[in-house]
C-alpha atoms as a PDB file:
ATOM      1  CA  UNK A   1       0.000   0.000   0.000  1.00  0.00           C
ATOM      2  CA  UNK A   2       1.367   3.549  -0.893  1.00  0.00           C
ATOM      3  CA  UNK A   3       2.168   6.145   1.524  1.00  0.00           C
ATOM      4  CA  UNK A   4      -0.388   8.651   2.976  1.00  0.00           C
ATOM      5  CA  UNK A   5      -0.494  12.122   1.519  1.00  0.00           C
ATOM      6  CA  UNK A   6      -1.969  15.213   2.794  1.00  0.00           C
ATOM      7  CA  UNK A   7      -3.277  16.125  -0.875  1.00  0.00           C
ATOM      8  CA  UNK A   8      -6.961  15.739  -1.074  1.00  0.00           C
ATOM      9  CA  UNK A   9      -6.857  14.577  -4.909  1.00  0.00           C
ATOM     10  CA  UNK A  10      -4.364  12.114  -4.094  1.00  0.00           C
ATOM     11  CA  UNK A  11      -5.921  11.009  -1.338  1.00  0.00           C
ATOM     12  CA  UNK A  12      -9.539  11.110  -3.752  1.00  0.00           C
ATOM     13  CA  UNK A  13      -7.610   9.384  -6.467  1.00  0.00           C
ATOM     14  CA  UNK A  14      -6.301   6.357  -4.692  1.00  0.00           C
ATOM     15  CA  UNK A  15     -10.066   5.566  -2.995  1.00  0.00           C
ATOM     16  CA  UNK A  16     -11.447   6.098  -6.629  1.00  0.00           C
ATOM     17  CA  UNK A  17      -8.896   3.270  -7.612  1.00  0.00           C
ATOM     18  CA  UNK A  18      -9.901   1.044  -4.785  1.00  0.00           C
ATOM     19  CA  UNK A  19     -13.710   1.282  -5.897  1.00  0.00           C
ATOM     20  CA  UNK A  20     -15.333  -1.599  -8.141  1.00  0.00           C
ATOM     21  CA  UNK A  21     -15.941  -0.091 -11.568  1.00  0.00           C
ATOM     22  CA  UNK A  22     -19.762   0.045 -11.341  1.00  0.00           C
ATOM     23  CA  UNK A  23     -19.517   2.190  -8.047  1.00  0.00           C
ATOM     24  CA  UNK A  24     -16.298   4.711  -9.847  1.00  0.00           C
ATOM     25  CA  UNK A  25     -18.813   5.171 -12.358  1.00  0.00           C
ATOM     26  CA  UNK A  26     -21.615   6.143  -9.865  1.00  0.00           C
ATOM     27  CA  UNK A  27     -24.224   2.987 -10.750  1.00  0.00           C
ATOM     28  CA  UNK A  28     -23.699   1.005  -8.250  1.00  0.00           C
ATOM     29  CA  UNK A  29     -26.314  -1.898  -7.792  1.00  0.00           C
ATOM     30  CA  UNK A  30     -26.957  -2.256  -4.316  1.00  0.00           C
ATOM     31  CA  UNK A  31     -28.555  -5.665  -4.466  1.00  0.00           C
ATOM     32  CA  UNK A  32     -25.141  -6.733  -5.887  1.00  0.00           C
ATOM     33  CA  UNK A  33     -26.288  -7.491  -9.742  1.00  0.00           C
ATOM     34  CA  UNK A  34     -26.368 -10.572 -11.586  1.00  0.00           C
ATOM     35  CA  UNK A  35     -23.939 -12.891 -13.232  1.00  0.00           C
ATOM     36  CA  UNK A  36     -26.328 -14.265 -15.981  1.00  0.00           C
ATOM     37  CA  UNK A  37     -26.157 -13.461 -19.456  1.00  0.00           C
ATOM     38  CA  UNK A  38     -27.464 -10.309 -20.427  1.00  0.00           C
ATOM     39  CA  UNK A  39     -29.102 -11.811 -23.543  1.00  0.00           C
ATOM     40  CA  UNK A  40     -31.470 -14.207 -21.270  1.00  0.00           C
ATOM     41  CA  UNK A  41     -32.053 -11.326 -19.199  1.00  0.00           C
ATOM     42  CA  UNK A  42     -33.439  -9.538 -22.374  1.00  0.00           C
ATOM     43  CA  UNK A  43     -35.496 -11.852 -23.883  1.00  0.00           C
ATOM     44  CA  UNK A  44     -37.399 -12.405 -20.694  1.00  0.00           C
ATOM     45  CA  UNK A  45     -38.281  -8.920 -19.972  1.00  0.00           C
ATOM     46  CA  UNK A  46     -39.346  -8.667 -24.043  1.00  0.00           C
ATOM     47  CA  UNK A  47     -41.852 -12.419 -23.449  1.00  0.00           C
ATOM     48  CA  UNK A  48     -42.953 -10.690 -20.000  1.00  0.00           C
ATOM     49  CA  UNK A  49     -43.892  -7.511 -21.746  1.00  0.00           C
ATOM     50  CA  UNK A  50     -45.885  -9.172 -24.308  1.00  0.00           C
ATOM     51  CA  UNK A  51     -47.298 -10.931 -21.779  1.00  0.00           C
ATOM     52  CA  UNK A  52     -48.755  -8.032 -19.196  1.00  0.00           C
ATOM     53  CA  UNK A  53     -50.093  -6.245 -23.432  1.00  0.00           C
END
């Protein structure tokens, strides 16, 4: 682990860095997202949504 600094944007930077991507970005998914494939994910909501017309 690096040294502490007294600069805020170092100090801002290296949290940033220690953030998972989806949370840097400012997404995050509390309920901690899914691992499935996006495509099955899709097609479901489409058959659902024909479903509920």
């Amino acid at each position: 682990m690096s040294e502490p600094t007294d600069d805020p944007r170092e100090r801002a930077r290296q949290n940033v860095e220690q953030l998972p991507a989806e949370t840097a970005l400012g997404n995050a998914d509390p309920a901690g997202g899914v691992q499935d494939d996006p495509e099955v994910l899709d097609q479901a909501a489409r058959e659902e949504g024909e479903q509920q017309a």
